[in-house]
C-alpha atoms as a PDB file:
ATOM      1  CA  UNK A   1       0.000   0.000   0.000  1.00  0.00           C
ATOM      2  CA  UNK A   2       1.283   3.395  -1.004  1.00  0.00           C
ATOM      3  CA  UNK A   3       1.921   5.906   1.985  1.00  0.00           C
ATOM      4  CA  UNK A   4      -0.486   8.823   2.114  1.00  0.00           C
ATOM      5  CA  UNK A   5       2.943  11.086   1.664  1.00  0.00           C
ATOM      6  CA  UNK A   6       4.156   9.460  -1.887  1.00  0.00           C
ATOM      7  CA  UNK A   7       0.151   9.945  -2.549  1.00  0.00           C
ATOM      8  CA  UNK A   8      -0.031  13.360  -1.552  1.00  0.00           C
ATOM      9  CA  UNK A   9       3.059  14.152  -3.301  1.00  0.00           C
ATOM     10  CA  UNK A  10       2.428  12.789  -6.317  1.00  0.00           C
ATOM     11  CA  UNK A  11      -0.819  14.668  -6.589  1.00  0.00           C
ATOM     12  CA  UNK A  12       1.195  18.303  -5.744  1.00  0.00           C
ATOM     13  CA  UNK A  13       3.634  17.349  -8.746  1.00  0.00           C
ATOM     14  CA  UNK A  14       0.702  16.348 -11.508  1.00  0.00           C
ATOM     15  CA  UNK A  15      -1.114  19.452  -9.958  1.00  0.00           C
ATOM     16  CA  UNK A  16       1.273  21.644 -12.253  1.00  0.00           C
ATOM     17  CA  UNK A  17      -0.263  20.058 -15.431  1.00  0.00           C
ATOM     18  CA  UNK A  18      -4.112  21.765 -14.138  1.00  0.00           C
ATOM     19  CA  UNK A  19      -2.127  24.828 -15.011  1.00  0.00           C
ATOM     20  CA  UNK A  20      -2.356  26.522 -18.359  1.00  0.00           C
ATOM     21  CA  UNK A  21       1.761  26.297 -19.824  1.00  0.00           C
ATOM     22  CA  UNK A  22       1.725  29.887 -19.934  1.00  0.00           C
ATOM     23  CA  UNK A  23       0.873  29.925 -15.959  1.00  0.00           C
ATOM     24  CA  UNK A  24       4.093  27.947 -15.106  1.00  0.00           C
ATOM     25  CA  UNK A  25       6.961  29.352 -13.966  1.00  0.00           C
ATOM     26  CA  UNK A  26       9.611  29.654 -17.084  1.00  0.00           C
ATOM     27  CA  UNK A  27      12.128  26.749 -17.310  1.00  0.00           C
ATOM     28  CA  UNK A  28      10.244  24.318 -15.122  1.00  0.00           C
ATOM     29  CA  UNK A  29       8.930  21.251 -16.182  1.00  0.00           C
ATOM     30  CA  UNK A  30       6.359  18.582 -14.811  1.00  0.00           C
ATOM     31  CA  UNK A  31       9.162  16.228 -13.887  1.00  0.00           C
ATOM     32  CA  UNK A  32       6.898  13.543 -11.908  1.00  0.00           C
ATOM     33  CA  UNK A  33       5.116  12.856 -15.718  1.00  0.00           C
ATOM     34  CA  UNK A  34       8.261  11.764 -17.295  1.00  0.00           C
ATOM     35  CA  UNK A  35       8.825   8.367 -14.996  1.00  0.00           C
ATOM     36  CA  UNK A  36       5.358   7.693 -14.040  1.00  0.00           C
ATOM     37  CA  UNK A  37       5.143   5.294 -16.915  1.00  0.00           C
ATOM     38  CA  UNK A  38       8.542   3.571 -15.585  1.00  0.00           C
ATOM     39  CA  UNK A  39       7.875   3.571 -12.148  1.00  0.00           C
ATOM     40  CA  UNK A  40       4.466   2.078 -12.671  1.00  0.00           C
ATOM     41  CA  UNK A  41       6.128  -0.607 -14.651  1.00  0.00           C
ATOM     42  CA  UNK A  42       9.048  -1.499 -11.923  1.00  0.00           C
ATOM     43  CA  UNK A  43       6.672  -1.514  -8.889  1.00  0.00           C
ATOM     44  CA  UNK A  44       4.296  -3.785 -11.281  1.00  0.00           C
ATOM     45  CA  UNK A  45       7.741  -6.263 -11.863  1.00  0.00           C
ATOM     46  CA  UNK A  46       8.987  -6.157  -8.539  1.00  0.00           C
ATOM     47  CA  UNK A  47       5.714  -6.322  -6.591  1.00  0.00           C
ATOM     48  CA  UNK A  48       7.451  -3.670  -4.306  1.00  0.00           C
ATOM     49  CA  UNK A  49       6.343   0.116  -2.560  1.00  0.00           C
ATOM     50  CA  UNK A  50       7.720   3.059  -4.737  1.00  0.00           C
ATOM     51  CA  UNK A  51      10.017   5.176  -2.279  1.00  0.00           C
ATOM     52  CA  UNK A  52      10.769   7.546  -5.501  1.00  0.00           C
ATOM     53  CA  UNK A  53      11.266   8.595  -9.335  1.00  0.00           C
ATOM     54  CA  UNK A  54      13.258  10.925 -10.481  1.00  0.00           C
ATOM     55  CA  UNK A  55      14.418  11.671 -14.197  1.00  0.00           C
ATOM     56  CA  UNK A  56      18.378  11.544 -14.425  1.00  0.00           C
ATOM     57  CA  UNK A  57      20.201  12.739 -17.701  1.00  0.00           C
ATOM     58  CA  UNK A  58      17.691  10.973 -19.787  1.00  0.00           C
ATOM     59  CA  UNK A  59      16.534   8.374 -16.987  1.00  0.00           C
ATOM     60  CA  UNK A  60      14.066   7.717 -14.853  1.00  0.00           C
ATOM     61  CA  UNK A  61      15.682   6.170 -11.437  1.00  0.00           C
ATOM     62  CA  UNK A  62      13.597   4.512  -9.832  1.00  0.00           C
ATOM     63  CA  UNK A  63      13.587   3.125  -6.236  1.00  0.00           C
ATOM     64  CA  UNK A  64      11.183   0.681  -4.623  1.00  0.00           C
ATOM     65  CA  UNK A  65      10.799  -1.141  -1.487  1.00  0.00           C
ATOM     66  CA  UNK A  66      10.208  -5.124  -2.504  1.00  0.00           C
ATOM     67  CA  UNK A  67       8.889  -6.978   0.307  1.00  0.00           C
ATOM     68  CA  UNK A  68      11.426  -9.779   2.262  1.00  0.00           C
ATOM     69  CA  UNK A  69      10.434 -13.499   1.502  1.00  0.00           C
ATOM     70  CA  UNK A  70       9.339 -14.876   4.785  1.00  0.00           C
ATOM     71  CA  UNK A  71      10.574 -12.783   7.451  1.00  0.00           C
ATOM     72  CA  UNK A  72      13.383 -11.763   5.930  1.00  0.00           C
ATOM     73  CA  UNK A  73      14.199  -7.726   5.603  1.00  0.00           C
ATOM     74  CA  UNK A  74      12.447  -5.622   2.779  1.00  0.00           C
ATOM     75  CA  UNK A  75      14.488  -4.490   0.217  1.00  0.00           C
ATOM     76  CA  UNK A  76      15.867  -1.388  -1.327  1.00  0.00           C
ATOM     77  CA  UNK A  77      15.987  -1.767  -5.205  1.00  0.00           C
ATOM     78  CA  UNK A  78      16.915   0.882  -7.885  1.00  0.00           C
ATOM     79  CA  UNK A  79      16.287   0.406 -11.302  1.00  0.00           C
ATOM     80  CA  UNK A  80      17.662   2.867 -14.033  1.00  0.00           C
ATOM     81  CA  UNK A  81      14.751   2.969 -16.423  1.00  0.00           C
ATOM     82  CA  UNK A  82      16.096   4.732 -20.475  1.00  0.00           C
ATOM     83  CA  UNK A  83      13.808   8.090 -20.853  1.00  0.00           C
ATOM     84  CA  UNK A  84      10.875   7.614 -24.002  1.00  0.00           C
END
């Protein structure tokens, strides 16, 4: 289950696109939108919690949480997802 902050946050960064372009602030872009696609896709793969997604010189990194097996630790994975 997602935490209500990564919710909450997610929702303040797509807020920008309820914004006409000519409303946002020059030279910033909607950053969240560019690995939502790729972070959907490594939480889907891994079965883990995203922690974060952040585009990189032309990728996404993305981190997740994948549950232990058993009771074994969680994990901390990053995947380096190419931009589309």
């Amino acid at each position: 289950m997602s935490s209500p902050f990564l919710i909450a946050a997610a929702a303040a960064s797509l807020a920008a696109f309820a914004q006409p372009a000519a409303d946002r602030p020059t030279g910033v872009l909607p950053a969240a939108a560019d690995c939502s696609e790729a972070a959907r896709q490594v939480v889907s793969d891994t079965g883990g919690e995203l922690l974060s997604a952040q585009p990189r010189n032309g990728v996404c990194v993305v981190t997740v949480l994948v549950p232990g097996k058993g009771s074994a630790r969680p994990r901390k994975v990053t995947v380096r997802v190419p931009m589309q």
